[in-house]
PDB file of N, CA and C in Angstrom:
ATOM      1  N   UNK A   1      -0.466  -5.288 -16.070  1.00  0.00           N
ATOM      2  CA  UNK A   1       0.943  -5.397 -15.776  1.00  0.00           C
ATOM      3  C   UNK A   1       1.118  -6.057 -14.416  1.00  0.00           C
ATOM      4  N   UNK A   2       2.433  -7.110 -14.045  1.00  0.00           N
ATOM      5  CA  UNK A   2       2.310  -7.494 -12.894  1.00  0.00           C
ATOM      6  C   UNK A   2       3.807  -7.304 -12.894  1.00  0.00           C
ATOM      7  N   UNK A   3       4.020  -6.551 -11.269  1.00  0.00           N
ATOM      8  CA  UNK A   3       5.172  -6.325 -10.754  1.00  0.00           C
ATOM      9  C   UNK A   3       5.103  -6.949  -9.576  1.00  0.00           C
ATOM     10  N   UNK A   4       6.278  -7.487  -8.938  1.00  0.00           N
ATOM     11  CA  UNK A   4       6.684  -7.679  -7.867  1.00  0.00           C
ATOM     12  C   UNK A   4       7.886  -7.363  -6.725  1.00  0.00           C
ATOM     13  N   UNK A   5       7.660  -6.943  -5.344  1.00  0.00           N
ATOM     14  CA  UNK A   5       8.348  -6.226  -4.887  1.00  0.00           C
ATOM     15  C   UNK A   5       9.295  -7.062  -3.982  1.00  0.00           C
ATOM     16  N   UNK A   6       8.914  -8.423  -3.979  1.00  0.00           N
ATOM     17  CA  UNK A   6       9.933  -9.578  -3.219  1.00  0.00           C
ATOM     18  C   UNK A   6      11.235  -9.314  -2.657  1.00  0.00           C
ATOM     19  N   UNK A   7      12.076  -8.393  -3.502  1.00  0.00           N
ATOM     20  CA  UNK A   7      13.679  -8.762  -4.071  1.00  0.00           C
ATOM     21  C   UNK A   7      13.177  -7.224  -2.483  1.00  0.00           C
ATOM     22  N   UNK A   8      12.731  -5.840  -2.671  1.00  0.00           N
ATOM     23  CA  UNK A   8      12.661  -5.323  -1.846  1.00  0.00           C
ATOM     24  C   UNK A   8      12.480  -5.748  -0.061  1.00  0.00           C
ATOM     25  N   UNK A   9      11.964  -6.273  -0.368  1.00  0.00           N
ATOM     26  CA  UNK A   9      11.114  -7.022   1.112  1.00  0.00           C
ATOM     27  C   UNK A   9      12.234  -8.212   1.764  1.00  0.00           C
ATOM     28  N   UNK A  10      13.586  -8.360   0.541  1.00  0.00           N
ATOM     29  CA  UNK A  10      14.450  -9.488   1.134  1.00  0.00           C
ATOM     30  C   UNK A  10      15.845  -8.118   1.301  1.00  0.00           C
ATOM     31  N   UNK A  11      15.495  -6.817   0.934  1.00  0.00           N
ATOM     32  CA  UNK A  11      16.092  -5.890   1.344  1.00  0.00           C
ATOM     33  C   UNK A  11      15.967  -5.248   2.710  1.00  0.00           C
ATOM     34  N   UNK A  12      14.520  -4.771   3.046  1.00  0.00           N
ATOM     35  CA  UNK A  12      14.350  -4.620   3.712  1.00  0.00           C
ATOM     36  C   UNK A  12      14.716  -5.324   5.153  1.00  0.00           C
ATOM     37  N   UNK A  13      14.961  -6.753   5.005  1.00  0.00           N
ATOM     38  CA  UNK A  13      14.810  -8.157   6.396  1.00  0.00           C
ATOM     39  C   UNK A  13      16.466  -7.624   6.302  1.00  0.00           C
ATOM     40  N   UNK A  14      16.885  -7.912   5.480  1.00  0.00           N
ATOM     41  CA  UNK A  14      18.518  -7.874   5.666  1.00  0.00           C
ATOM     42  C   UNK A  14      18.828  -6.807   6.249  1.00  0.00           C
ATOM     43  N   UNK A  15      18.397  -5.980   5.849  1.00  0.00           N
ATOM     44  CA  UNK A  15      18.654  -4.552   7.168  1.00  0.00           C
ATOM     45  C   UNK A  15      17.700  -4.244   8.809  1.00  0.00           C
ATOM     46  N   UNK A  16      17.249  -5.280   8.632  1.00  0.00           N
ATOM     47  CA  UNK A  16      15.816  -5.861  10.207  1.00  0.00           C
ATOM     48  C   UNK A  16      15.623  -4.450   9.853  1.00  0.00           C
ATOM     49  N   UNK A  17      14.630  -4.397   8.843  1.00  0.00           N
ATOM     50  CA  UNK A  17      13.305  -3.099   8.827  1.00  0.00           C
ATOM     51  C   UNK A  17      12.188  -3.543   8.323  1.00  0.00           C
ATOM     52  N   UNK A  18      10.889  -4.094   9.375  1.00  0.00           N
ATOM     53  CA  UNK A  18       9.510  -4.752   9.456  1.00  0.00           C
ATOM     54  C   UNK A  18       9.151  -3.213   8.139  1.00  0.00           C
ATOM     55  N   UNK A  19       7.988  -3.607   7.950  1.00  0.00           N
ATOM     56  CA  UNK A  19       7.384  -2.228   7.001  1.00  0.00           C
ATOM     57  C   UNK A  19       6.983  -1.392   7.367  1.00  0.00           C
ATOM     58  N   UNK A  20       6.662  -1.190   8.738  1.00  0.00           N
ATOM     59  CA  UNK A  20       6.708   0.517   9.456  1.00  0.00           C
ATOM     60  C   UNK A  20       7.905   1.421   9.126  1.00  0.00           C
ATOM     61  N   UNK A  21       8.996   0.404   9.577  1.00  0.00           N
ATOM     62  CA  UNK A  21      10.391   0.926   9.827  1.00  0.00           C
ATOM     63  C   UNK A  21      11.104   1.383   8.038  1.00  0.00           C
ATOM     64  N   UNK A  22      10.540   0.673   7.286  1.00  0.00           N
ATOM     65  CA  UNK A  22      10.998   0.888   5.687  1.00  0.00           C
ATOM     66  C   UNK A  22       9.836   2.289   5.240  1.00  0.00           C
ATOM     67  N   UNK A  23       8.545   1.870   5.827  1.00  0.00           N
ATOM     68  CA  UNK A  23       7.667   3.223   5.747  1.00  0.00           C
ATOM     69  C   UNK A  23       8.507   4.484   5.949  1.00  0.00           C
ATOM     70  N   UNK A  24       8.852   4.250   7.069  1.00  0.00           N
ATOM     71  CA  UNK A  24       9.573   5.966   7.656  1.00  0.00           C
ATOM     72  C   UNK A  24      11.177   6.203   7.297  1.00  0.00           C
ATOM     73  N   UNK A  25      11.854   5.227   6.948  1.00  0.00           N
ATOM     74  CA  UNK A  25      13.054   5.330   6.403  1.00  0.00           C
ATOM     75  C   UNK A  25      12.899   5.614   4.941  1.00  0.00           C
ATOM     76  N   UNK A  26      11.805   5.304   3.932  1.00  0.00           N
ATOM     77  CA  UNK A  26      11.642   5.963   2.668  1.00  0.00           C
ATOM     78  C   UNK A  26      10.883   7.139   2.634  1.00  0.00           C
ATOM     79  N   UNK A  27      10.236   7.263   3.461  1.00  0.00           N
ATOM     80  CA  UNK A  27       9.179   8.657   3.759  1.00  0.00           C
ATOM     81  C   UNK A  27       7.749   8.781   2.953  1.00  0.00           C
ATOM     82  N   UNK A  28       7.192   7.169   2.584  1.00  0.00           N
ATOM     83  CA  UNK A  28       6.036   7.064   2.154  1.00  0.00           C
ATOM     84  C   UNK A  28       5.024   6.778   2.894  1.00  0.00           C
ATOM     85  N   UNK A  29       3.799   6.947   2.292  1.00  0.00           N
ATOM     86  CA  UNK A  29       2.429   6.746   3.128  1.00  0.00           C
ATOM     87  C   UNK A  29       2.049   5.590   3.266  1.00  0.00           C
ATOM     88  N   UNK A  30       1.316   5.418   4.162  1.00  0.00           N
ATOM     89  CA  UNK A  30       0.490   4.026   4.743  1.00  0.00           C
ATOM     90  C   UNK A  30       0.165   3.195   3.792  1.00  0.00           C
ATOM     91  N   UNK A  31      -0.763   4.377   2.342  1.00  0.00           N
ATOM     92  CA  UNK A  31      -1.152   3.887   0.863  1.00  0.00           C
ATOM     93  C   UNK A  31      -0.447   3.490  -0.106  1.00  0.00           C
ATOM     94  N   UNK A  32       0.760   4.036   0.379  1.00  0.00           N
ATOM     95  CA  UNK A  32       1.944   3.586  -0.843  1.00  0.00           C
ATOM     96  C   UNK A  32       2.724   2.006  -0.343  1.00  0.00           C
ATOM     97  N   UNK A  33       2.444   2.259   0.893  1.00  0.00           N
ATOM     98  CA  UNK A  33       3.457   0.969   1.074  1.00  0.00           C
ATOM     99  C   UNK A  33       2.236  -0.339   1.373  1.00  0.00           C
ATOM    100  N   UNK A  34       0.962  -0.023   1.462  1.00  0.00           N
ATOM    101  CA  UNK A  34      -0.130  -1.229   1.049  1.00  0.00           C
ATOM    102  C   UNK A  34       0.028  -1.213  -0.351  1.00  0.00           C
ATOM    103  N   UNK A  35       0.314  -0.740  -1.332  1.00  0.00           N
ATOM    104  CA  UNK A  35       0.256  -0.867  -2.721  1.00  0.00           C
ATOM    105  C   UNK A  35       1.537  -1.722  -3.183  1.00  0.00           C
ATOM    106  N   UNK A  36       2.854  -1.450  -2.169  1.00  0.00           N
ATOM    107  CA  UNK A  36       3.909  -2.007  -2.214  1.00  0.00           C
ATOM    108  C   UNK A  36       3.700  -3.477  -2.021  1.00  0.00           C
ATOM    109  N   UNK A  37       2.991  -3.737  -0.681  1.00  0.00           N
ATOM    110  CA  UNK A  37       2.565  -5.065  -0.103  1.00  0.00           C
ATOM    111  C   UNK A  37       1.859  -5.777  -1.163  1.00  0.00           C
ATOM    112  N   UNK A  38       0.449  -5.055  -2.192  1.00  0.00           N
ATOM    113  CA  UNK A  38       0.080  -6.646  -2.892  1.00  0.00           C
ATOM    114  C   UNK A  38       0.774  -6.025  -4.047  1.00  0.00           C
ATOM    115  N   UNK A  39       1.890  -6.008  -4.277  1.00  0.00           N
ATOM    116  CA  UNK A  39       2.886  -6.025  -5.726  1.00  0.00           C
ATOM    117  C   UNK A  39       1.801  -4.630  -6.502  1.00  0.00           C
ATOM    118  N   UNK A  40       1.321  -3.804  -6.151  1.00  0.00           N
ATOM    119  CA  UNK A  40       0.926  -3.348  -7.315  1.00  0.00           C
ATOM    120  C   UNK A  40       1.396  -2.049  -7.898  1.00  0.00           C
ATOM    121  N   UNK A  41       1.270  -1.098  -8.709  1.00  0.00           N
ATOM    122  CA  UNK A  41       2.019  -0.036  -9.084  1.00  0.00           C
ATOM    123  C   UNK A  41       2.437   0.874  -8.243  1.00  0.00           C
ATOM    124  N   UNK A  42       3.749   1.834  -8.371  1.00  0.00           N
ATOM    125  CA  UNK A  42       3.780   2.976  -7.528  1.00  0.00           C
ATOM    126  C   UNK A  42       4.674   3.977  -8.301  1.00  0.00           C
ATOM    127  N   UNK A  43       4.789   5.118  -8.207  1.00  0.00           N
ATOM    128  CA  UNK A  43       5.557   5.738  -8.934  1.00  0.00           C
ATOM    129  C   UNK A  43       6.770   5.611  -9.050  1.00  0.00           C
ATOM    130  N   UNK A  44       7.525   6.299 -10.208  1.00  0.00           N
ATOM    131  CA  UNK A  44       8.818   6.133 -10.168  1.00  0.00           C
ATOM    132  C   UNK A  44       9.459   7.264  -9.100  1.00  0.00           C
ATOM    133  N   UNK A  45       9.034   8.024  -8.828  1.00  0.00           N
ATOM    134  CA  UNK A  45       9.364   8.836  -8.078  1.00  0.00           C
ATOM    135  C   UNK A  45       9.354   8.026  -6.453  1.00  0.00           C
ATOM    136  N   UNK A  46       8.003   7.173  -5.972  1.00  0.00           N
ATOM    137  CA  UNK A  46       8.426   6.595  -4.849  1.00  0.00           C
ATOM    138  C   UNK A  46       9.754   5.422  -4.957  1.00  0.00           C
ATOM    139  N   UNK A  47       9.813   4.602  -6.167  1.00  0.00           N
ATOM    140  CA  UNK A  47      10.409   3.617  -6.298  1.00  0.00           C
ATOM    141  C   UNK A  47      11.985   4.597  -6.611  1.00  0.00           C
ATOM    142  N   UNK A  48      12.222   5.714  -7.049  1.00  0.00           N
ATOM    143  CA  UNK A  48      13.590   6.232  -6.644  1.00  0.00           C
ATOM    144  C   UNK A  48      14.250   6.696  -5.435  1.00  0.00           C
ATOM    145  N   UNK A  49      12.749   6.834  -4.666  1.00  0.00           N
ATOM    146  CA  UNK A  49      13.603   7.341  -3.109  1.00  0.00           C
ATOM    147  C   UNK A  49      13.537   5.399  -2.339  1.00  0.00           C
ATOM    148  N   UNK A  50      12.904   4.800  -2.837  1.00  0.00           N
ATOM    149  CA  UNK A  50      13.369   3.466  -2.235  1.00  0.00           C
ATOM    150  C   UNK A  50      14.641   3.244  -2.509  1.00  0.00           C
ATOM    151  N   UNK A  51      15.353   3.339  -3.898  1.00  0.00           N
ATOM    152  CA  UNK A  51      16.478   3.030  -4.267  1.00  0.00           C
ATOM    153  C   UNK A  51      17.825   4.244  -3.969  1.00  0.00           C
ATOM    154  N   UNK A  52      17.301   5.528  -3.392  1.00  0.00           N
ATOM    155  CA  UNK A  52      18.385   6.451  -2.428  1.00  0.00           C
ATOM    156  C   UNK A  52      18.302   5.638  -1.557  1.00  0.00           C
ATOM    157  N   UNK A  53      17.663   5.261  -0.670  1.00  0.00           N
ATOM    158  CA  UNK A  53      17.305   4.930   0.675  1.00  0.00           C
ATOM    159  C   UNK A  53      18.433   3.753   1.121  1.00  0.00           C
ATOM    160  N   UNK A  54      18.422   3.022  -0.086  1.00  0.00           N
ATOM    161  CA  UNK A  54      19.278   1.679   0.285  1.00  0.00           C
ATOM    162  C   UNK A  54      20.146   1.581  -0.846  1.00  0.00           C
ATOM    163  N   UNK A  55      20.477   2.648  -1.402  1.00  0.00           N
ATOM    164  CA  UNK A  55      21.572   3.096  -2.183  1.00  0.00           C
ATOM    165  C   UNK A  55      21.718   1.525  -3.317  1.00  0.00           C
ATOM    166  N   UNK A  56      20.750   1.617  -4.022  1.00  0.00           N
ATOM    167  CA  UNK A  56      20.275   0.551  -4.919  1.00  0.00           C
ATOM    168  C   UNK A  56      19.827   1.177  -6.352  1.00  0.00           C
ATOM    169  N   UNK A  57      19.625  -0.171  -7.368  1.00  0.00           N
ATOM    170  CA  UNK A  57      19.210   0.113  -8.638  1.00  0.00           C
ATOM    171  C   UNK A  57      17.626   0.023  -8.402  1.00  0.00           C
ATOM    172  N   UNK A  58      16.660   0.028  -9.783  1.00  0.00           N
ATOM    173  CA  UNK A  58      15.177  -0.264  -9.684  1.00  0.00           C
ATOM    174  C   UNK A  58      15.254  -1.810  -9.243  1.00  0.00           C
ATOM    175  N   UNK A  59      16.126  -2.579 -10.668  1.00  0.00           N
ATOM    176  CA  UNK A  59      16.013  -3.661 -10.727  1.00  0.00           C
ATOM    177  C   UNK A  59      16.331  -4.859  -9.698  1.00  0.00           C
ATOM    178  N   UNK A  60      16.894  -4.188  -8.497  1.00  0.00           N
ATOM    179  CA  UNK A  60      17.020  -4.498  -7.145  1.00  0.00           C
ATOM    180  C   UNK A  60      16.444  -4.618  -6.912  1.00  0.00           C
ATOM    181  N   UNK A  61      15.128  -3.808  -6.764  1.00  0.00           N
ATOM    182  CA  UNK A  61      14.342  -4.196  -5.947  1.00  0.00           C
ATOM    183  C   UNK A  61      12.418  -4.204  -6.453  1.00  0.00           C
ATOM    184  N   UNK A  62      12.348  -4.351  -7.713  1.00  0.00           N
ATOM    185  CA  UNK A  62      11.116  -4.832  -8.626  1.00  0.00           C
ATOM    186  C   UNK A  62      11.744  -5.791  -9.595  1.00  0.00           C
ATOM    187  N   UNK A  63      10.772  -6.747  -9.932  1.00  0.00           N
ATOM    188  CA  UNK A  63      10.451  -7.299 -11.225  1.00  0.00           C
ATOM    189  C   UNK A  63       9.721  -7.145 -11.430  1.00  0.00           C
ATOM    190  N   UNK A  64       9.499  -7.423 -13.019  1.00  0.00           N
ATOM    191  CA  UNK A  64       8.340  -6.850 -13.707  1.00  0.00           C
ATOM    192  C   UNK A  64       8.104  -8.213 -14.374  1.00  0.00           C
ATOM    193  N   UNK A  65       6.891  -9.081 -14.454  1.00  0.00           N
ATOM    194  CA  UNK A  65       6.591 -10.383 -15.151  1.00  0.00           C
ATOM    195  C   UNK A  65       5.882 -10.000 -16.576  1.00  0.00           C
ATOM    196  N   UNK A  66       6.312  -9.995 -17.360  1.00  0.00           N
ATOM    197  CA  UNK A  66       5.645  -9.744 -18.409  1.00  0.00           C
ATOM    198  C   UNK A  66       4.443 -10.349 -19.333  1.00  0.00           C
ATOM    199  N   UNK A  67       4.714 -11.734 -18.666  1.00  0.00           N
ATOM    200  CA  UNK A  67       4.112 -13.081 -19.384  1.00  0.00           C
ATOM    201  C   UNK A  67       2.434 -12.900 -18.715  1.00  0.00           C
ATOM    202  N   UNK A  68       2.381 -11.863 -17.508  1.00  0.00           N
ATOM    203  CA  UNK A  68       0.978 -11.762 -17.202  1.00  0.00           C
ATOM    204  C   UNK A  68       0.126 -10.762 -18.095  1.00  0.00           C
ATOM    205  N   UNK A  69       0.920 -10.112 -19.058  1.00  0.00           N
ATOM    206  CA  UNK A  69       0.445  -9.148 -19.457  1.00  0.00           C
ATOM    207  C   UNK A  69      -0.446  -9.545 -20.153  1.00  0.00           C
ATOM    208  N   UNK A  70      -1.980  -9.147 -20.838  1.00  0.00           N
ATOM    209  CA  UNK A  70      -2.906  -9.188 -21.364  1.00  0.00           C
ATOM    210  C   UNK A  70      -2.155  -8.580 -22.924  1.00  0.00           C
ATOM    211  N   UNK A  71      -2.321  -9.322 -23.985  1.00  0.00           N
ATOM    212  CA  UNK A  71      -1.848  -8.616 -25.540  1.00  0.00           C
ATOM    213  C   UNK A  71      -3.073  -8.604 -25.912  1.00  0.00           C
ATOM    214  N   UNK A  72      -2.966  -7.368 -26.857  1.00  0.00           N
ATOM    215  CA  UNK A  72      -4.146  -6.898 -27.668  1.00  0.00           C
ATOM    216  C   UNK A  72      -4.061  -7.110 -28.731  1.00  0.00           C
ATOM    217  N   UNK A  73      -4.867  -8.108 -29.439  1.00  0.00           N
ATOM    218  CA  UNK A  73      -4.861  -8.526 -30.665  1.00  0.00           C
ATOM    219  C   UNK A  73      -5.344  -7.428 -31.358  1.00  0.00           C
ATOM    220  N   UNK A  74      -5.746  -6.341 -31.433  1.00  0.00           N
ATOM    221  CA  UNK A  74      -6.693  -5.430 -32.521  1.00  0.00           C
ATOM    222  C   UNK A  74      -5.050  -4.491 -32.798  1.00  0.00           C
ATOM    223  N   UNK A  75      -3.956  -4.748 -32.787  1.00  0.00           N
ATOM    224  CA  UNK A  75      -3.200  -4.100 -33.301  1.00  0.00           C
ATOM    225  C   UNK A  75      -2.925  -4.107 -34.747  1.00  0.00           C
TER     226      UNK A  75
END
């Protein structure tokens, strides 16, 4: 699966919060927000307090590319 967190990160600038400052304003770990940085999974539970935080939808602030997805032919 490939997600991307772009649309977040053009959230974050618009409110001048570098990723320390979005770290401690969502209340996630060092690990969650390197996982944020190369696009890769995080819970829905972190990705709902991103979207309290800046009083937003998911789709604000992920896409999801689908076209990277690997299909399994043995269906």
């Amino acid at each position: 699966m490939s997600f991307c967190y772009d649309k977040l990160w053009e959230i974050a600038y618009q409110n001048r919060l570098n990723k320390t400052a979005l770290r401690d304003k969502v209340g996630i770990t060092n690990a969650t927000l390197s996982r944020l940085s190369k696009n890769q999974t995080v819970s829905m539970e972190v990705l709902g307090r991103i979207c309290q935080s800046f009083d937003c939808r998911i789709e604000d602030i992920v896409e999801y590319n689908s076209e990277s997805v690997e299909k399994n032919t043995d269906l």
